[in-house]
N, C-alpha and C. Protein backbone atom coordinates (compact mmCIF):
# COMPACT_ATOMS: atom_id res chain seq x y z
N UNK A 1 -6.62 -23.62 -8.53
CA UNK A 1 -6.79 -23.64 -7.09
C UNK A 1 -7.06 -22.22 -6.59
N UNK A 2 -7.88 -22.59 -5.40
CA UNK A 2 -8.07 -20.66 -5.76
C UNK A 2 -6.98 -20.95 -4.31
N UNK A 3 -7.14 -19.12 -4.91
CA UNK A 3 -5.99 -18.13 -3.75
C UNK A 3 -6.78 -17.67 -2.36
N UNK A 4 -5.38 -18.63 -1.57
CA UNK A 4 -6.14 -18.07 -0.10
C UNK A 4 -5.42 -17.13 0.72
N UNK A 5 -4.73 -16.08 0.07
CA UNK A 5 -4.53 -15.06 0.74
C UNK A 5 -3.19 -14.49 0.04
N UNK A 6 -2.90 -12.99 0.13
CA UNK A 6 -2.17 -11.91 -0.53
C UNK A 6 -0.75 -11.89 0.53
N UNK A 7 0.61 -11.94 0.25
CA UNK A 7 1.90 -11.58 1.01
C UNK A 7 2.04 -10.65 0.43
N UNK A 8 2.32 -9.51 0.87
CA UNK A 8 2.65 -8.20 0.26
C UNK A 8 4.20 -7.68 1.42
N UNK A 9 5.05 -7.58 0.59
CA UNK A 9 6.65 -7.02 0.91
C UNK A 9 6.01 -5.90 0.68
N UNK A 10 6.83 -4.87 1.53
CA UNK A 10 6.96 -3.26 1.73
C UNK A 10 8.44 -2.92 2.43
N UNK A 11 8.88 -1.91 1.28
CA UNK A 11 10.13 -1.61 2.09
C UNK A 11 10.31 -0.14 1.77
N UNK A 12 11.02 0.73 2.48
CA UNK A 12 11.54 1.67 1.78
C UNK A 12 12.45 1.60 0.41
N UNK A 13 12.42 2.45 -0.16
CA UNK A 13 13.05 2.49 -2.05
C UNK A 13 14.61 2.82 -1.27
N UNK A 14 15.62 1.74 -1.36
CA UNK A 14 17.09 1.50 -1.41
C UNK A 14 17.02 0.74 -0.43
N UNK A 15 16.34 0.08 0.60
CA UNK A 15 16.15 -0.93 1.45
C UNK A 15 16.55 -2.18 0.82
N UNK A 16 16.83 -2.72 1.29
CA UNK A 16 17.19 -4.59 1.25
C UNK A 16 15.80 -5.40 1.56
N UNK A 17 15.46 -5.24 3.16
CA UNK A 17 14.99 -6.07 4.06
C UNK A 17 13.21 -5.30 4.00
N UNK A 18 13.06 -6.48 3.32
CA UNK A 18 10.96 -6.71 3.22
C UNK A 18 10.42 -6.57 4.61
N UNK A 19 9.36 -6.33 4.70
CA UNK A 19 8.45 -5.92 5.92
C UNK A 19 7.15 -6.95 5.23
N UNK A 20 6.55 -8.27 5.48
CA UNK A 20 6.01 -8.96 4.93
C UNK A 20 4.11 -9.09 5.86
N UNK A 21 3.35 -8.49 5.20
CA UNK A 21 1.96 -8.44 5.23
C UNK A 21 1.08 -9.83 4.87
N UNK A 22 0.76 -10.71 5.80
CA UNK A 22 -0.12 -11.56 5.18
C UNK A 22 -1.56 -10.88 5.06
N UNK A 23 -2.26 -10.99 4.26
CA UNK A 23 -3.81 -10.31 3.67
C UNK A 23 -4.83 -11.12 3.44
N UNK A 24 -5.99 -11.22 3.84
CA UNK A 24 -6.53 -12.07 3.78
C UNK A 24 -8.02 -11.85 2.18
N UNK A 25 -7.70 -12.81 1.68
CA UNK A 25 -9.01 -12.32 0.23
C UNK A 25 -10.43 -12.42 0.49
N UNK A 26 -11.00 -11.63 -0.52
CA UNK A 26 -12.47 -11.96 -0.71
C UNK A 26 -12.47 -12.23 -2.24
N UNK A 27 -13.57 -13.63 -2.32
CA UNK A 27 -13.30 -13.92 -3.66
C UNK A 27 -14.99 -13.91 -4.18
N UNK A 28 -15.29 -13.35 -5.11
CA UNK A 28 -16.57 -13.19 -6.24
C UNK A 28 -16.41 -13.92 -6.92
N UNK A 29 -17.29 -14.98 -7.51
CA UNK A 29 -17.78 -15.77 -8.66
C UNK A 29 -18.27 -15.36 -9.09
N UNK A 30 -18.20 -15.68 -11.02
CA UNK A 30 -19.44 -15.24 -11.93
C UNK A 30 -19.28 -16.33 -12.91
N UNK A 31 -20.19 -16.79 -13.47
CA UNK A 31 -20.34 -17.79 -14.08
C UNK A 31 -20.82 -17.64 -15.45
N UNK A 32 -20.47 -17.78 -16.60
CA UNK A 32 -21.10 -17.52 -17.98
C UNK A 32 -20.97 -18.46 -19.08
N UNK A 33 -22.22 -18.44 -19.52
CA UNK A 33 -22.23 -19.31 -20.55
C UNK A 33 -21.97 -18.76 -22.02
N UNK A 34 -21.18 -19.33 -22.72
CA UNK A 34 -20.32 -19.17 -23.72
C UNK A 34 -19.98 -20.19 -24.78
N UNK A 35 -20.85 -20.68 -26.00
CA UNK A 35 -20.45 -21.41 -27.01
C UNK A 35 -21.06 -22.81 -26.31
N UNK A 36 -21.93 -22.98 -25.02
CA UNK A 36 -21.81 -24.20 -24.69
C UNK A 36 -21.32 -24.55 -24.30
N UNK A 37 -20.24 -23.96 -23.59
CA UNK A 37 -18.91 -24.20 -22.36
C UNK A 37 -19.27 -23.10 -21.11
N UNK A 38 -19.11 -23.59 -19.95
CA UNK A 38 -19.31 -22.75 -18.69
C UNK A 38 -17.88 -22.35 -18.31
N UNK A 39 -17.68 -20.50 -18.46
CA UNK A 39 -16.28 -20.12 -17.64
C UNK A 39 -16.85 -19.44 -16.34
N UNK A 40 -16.29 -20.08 -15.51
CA UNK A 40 -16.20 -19.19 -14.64
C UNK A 40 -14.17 -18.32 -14.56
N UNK A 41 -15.52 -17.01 -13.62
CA UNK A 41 -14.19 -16.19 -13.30
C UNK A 41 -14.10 -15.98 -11.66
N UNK A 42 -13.38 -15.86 -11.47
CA UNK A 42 -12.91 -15.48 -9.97
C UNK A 42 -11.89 -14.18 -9.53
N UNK A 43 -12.76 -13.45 -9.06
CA UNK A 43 -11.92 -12.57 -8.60
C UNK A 43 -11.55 -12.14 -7.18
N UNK A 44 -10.37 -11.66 -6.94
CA UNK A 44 -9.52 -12.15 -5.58
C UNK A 44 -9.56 -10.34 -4.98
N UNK A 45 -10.06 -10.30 -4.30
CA UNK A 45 -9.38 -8.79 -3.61
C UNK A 45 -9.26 -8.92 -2.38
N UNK A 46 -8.31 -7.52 -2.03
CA UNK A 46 -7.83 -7.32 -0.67
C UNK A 46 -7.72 -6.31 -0.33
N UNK A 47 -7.10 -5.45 1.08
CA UNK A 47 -7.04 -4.28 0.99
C UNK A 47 -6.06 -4.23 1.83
N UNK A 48 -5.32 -3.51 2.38
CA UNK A 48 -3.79 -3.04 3.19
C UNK A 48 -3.87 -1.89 3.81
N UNK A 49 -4.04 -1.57 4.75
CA UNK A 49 -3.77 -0.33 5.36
C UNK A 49 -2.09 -0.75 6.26
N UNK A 50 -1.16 0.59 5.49
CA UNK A 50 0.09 0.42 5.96
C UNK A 50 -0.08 1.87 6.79
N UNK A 51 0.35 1.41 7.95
CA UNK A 51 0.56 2.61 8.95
C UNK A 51 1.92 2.61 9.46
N UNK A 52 2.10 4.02 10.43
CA UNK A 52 3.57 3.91 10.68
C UNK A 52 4.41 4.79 9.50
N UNK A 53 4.17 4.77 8.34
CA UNK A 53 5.08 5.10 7.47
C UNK A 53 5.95 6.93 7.64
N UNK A 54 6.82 6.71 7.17
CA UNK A 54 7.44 8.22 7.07
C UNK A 54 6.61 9.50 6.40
N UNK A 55 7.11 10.38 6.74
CA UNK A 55 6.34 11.37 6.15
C UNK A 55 7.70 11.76 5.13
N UNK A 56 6.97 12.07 3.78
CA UNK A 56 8.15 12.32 2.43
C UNK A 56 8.46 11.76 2.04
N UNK A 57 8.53 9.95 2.25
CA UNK A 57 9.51 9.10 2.18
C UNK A 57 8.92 8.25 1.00
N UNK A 58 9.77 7.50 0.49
CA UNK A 58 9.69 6.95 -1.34
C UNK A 58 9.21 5.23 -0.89
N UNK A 59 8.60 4.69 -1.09
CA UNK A 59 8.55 3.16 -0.70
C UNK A 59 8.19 2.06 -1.99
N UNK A 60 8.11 0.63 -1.77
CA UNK A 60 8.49 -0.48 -3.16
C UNK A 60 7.25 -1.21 -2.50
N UNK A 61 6.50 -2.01 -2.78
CA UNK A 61 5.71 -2.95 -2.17
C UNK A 61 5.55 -3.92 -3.42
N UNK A 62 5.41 -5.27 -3.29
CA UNK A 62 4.67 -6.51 -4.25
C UNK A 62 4.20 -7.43 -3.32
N UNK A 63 4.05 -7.85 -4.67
CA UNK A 63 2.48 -9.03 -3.82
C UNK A 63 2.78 -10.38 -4.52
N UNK A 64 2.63 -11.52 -3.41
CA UNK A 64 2.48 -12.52 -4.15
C UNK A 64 1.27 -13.43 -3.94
N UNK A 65 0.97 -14.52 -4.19
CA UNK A 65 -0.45 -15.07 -3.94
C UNK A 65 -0.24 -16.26 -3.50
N UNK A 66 -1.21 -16.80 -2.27
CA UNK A 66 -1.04 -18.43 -1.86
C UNK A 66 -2.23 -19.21 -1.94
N UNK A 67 -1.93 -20.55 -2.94
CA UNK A 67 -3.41 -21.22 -2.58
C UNK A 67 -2.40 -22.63 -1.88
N UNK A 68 -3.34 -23.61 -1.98
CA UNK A 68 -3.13 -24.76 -1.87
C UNK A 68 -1.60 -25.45 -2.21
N UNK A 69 -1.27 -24.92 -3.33
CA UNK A 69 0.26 -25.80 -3.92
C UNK A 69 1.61 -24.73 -3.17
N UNK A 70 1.27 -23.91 -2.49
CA UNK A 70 1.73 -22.84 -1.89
C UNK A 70 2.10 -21.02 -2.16
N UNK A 71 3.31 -20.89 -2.13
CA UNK A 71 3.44 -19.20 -2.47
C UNK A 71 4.10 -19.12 -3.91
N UNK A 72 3.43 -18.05 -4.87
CA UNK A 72 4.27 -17.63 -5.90
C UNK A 72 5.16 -16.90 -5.71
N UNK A 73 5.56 -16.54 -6.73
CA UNK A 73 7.04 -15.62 -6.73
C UNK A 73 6.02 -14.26 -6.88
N UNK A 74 6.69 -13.24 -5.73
CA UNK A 74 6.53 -12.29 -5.57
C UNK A 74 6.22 -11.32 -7.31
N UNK A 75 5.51 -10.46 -7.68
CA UNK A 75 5.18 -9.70 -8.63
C UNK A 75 6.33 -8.44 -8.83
N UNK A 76 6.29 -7.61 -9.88
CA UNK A 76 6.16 -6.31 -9.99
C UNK A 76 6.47 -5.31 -9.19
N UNK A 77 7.49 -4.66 -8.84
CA UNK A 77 7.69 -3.53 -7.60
C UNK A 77 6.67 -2.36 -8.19
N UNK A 78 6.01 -1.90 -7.28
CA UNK A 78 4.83 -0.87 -6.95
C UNK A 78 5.32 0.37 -6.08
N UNK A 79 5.67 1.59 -6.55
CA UNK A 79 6.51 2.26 -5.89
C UNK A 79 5.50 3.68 -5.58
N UNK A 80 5.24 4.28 -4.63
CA UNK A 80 4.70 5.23 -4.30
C UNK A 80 5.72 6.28 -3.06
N UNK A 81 4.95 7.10 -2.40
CA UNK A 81 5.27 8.26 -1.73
C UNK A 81 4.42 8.23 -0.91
N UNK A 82 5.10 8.82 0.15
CA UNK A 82 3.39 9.59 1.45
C UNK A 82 4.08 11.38 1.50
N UNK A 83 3.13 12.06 1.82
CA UNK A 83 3.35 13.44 1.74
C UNK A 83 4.54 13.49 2.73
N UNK A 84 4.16 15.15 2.50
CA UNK A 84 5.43 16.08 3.53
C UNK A 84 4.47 16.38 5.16
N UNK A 85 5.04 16.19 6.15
CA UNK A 85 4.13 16.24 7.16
C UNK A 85 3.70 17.89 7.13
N UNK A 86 2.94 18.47 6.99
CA UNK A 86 2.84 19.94 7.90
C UNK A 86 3.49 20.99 8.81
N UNK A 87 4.05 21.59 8.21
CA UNK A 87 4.89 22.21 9.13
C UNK A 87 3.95 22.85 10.64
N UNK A 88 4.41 22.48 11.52
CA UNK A 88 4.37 23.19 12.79
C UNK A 88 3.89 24.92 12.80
N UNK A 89 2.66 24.44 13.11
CA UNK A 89 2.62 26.58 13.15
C UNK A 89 3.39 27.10 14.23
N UNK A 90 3.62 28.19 14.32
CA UNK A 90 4.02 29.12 15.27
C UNK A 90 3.53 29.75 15.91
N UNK A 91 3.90 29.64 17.68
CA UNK A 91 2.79 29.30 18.82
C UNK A 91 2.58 31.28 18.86
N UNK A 92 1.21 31.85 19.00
CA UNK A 92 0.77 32.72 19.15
C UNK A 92 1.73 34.36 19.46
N UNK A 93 2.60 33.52 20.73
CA UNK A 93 3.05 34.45 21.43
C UNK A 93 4.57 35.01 21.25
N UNK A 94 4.98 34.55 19.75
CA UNK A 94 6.26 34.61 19.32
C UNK A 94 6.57 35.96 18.79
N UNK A 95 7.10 36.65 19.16
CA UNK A 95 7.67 38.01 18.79
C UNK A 95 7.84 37.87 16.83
N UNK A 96 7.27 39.18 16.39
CA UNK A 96 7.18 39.08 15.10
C UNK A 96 8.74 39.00 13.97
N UNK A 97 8.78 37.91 13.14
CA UNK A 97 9.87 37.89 12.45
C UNK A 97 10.17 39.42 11.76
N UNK A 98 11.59 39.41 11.39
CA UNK A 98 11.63 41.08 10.86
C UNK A 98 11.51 40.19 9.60
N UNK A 99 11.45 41.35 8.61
CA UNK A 99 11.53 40.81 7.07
C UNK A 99 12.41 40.66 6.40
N UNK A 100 13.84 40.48 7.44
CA UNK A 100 14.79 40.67 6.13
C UNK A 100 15.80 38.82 6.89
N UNK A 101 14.73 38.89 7.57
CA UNK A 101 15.12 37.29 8.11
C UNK A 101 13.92 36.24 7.66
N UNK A 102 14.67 34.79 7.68
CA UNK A 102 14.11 33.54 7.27
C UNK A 102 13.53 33.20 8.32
N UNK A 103 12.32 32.41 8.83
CA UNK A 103 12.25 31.32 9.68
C UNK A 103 11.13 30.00 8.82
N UNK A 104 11.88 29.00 9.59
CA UNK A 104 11.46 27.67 8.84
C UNK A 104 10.92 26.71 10.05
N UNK A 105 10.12 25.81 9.86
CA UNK A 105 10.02 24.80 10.92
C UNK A 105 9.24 23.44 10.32
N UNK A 106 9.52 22.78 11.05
CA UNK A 106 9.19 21.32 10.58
C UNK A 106 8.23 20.40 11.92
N UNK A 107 8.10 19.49 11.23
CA UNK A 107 6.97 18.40 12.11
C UNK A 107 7.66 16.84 11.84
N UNK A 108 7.73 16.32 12.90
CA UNK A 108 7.74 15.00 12.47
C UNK A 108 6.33 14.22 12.75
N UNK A 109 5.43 14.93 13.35
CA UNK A 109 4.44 14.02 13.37
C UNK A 109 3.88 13.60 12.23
N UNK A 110 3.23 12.62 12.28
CA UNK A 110 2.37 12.02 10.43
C UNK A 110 1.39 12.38 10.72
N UNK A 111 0.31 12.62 11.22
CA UNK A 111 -1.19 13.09 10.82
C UNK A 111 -1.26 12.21 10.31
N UNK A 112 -2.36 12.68 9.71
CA UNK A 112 -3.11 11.71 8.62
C UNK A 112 -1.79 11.19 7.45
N UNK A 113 -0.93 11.31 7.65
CA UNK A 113 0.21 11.01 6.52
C UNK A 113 1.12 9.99 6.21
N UNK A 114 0.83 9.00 7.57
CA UNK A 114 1.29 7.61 8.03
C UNK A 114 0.87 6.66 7.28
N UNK A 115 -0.46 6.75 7.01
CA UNK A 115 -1.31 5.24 6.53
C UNK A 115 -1.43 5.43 5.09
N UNK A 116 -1.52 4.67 4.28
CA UNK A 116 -1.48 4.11 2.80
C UNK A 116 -2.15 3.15 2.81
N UNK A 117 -3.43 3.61 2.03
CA UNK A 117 -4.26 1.84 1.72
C UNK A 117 -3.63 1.48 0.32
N UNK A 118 -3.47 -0.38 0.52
CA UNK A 118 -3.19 -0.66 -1.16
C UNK A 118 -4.51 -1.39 -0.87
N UNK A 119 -5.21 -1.33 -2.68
CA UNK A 119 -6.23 -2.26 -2.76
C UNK A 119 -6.01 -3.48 -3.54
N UNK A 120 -5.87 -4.81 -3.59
CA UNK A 120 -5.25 -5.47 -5.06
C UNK A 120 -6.64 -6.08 -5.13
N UNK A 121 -6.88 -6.21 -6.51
CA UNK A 121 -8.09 -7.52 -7.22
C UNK A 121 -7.08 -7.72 -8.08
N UNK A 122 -7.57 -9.64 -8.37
CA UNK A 122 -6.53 -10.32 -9.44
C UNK A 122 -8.39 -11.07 -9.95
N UNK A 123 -8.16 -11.24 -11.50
CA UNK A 123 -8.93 -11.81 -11.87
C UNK A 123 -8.48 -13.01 -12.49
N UNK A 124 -8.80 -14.03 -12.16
CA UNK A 124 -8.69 -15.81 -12.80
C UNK A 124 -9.50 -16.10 -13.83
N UNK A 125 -9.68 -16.27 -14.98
CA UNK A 125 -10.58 -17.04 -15.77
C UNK A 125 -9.98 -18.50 -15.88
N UNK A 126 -11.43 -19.67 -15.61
CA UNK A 126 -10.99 -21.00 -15.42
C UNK A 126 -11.85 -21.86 -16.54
């Protein structure tokens, strides 16, 4: 039966509680002849843009697949990172640090550091 669409859980890494993505597929046929038997294959892809995310922060995502007979059991935990945001420059007019002192500063904004594409293809031979 083919697959009509990707659930993908996302959580932060020590989280409990899934954040659940329905995805919608694109599916390719190819058809080959072989011994006098016709296989076809089918392949399923998708793509995810997760936004919002932390900057630094560790995250788990899987995927499961739905056709017709309904949802499988979720896959494989997939664990990645998004960067460190950029620290904040220091505005022009700030009196010069001496050198025998520290200064540090931070950003919480994400920039470009929010979004994470996942891409999945699953291939079927039938």
């Amino acid at each position: 039966s083919e697959i009509e669409l990707f659930e993908v859980g996302v959580r932060k890494e020590g989280e409990t509680e899934w954040k659940l993505h329905e995805v919608t597929v694109k599916v390719e046929s190819n058809e080959t002849d072989a011994d006098d038997a016709t296989n076809t294959t089918n392949e399923y892809h998708a793509e995810l843009q997760l936004k919002d995310l932390e900057p630094a922060t560790k995250y788990e995502a899987t995927v499961a697949s739905k056709n017709k007979f309904g949802l499988s059991s979720h896959g494989d935990l997939f664990s990645f990172a998004t960067k460190a945001a950029d620290p904040t420059p220091a505005p022009e007019h700030e009196t010069p640090v001496k050198q025998s002192s520290v200064s540090t500063s931070s950003s919480t904004s994400l920039n470009s550091f929010g979004t994470f594409c996942l891409i999945f293809c699953l291939s079927l031979r039938l």
